[in-house]
Protein backbone atom coordinates (compact mmCIF):
# COMPACT_ATOMS: atom_id res chain seq x y z
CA UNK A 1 4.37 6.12 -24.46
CA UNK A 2 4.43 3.46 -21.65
CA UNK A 3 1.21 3.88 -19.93
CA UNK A 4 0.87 3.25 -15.94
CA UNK A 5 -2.28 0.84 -16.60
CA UNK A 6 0.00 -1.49 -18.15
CA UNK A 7 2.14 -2.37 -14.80
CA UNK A 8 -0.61 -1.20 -12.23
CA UNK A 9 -1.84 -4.17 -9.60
CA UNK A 10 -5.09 -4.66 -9.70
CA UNK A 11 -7.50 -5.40 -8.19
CA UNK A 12 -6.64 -3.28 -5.23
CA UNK A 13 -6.69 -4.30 -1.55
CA UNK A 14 -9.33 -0.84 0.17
CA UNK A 15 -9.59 -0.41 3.70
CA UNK A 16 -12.75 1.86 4.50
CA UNK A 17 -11.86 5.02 6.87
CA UNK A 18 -14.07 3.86 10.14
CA UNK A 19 -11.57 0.08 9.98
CA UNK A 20 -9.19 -0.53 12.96
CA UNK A 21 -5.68 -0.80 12.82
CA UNK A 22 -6.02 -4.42 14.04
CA UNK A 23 -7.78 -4.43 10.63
CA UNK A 24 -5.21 -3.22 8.31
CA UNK A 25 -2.63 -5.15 10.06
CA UNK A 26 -4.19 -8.60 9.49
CA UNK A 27 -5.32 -7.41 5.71
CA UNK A 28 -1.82 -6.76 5.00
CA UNK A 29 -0.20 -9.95 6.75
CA UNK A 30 -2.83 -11.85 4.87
CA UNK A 31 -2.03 -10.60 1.05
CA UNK A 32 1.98 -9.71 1.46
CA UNK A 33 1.15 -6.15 0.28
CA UNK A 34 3.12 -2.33 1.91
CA UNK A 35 -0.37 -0.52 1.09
CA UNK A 36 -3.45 -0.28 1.41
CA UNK A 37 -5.94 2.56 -0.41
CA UNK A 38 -7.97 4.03 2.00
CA UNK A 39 -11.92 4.59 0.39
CA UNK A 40 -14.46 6.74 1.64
CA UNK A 41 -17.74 5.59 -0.53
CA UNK A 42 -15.94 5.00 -4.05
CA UNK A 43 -13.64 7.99 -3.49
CA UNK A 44 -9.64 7.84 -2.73
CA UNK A 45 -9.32 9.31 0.64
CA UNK A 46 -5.94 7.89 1.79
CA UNK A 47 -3.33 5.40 2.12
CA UNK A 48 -2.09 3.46 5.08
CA UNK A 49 1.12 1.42 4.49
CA UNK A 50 2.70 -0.69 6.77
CA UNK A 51 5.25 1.83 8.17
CA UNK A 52 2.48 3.42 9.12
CA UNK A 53 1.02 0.87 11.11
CA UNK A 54 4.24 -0.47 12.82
CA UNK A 55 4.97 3.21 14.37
CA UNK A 56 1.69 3.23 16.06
CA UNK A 57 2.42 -0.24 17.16
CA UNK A 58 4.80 -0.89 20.33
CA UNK A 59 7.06 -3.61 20.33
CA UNK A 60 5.08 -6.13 22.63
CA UNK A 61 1.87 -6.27 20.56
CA UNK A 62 0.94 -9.60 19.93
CA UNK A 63 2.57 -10.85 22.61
CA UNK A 64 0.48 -12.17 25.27
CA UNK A 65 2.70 -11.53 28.24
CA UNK A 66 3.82 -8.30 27.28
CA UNK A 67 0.87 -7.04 25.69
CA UNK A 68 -0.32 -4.05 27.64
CA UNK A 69 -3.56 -1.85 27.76
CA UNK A 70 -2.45 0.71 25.57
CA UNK A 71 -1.31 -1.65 22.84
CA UNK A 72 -4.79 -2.70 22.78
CA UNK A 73 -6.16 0.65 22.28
CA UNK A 74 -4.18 0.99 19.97
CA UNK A 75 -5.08 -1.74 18.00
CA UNK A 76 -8.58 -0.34 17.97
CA UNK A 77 -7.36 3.27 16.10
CA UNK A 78 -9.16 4.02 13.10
CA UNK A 79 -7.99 4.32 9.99
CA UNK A 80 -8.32 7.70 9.36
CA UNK A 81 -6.34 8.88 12.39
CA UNK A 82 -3.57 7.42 10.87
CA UNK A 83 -3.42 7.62 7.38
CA UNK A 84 -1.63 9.62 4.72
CA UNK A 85 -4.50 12.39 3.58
CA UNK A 86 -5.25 13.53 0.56
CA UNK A 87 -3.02 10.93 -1.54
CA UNK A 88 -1.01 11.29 -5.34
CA UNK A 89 -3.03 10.16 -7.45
CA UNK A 90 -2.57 9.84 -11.65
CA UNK A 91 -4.88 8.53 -13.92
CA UNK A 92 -4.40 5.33 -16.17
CA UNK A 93 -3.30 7.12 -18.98
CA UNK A 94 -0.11 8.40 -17.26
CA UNK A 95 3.41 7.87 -18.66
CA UNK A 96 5.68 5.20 -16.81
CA UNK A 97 8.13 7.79 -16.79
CA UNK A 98 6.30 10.63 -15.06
CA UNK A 99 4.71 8.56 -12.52
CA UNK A 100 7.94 7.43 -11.80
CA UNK A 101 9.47 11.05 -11.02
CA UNK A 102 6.83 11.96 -9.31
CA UNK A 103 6.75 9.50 -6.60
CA UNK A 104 10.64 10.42 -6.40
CA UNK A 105 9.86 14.33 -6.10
CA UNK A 106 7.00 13.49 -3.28
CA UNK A 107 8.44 10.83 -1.56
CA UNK A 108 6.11 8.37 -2.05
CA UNK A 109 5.94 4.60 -2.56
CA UNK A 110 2.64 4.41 -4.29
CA UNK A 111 0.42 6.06 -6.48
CA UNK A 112 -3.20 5.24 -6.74
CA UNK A 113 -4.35 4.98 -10.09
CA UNK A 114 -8.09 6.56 -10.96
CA UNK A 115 -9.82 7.06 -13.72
CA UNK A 116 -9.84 10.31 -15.90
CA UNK A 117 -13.18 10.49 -16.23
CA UNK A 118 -14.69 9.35 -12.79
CA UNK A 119 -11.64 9.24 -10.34
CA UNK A 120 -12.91 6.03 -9.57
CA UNK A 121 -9.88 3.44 -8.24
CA UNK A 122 -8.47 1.49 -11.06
CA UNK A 123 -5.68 0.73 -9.57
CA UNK A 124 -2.51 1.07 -7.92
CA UNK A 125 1.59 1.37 -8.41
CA UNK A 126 4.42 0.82 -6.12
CA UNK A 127 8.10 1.00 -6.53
CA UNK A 128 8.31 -2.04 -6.36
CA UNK A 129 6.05 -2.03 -10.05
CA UNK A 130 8.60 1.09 -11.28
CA UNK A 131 11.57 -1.23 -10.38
CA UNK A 132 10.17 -4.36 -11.92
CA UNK A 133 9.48 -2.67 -15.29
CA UNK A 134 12.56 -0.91 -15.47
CA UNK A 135 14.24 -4.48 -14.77
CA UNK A 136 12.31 -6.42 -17.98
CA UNK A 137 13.36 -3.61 -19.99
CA UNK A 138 17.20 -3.85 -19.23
CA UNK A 139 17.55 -7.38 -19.16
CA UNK A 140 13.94 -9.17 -19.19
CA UNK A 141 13.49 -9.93 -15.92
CA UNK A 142 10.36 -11.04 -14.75
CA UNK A 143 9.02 -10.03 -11.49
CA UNK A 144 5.50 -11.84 -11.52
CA UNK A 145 7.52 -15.13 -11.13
CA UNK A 146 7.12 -16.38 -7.63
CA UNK A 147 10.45 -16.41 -5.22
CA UNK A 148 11.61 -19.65 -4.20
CA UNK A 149 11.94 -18.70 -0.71
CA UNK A 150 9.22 -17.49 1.25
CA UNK A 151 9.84 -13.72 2.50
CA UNK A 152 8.12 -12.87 6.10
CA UNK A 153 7.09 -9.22 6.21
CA UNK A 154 7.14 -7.26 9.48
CA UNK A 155 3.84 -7.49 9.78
CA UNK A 156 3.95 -11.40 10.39
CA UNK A 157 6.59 -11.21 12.78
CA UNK A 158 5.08 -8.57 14.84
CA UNK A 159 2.05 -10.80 14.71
């Protein structure tokens, strides 16, 4: 059995519930990640991605003679009036296999991963992990190599 532990990122990037969106936005821009796993204490309360973010956003944030009032509020948004409730999670001992199907059958692009025992975060696993390992085992590609052209996410260019 292929267990989820062994292509989970870690350590994961939290945002606590009570953060701004302004928050999220530069925590993402800063470490090129899609997600972030909303905490409340220790415990897995949510997940805010990126989508996320950009449809709250209007089109002239960030832009100083644009910018109006309301983009600023809504910069200012918490967390948890935005996020994804009540996430997927699986624990580290799940198969490859069925985390994969199950982010198909939910329509989800990542799955914290918690622990059995304490549902602590131990991690967490995108498509972008699922398509990586299925890519080493058809032809032993390696994802963790870095790209030799810098990709700009959404997130910078809206910045």
């Amino acid at each position: 059995m292929n267990r989820i532990e062994s292509i989970m990122t870690r350590p994961v990037t939290t945002i606590g519930m009570d953060r701004t969106l302004k928050d999220a936005r530069r925590l993402l821009a800063e470490r090129g990640f899609h997600h972030l796993v909303v905490l409340d204490g220790r415990r897995v309360v949510g997940v805010v991605s990126d989508r996320d973010i950009m449809s709250e956003l209007s089109p002239f944030v960030g832009k100083p003679l644009a910018a109006r009032t309301q983009d600023e509020r809504t910069l200012r948004k918490k967390i948890h009036q935005i996020m994804s409730r009540e996430p997927i999670c699986v624990d580290e001992g799940c198969d490859i296999d069925d985390a994969a199907r199950l982010m198909l059958s939910k329509g989800v692009g990542c799955l914290p991963v918690v622990s059995a025992i304490s549902s602590d975060l131990r991690g967490l696993v995108t498509w972008r992990d699922l398509l990586a390992w299925s890519l080493e085992k058809i032809d032993g590609f390696k994802a963790k190599a870095a790209p030799e052209t810098p990709v700009r996410t959404r997130l910078e260019d809206a910045a």
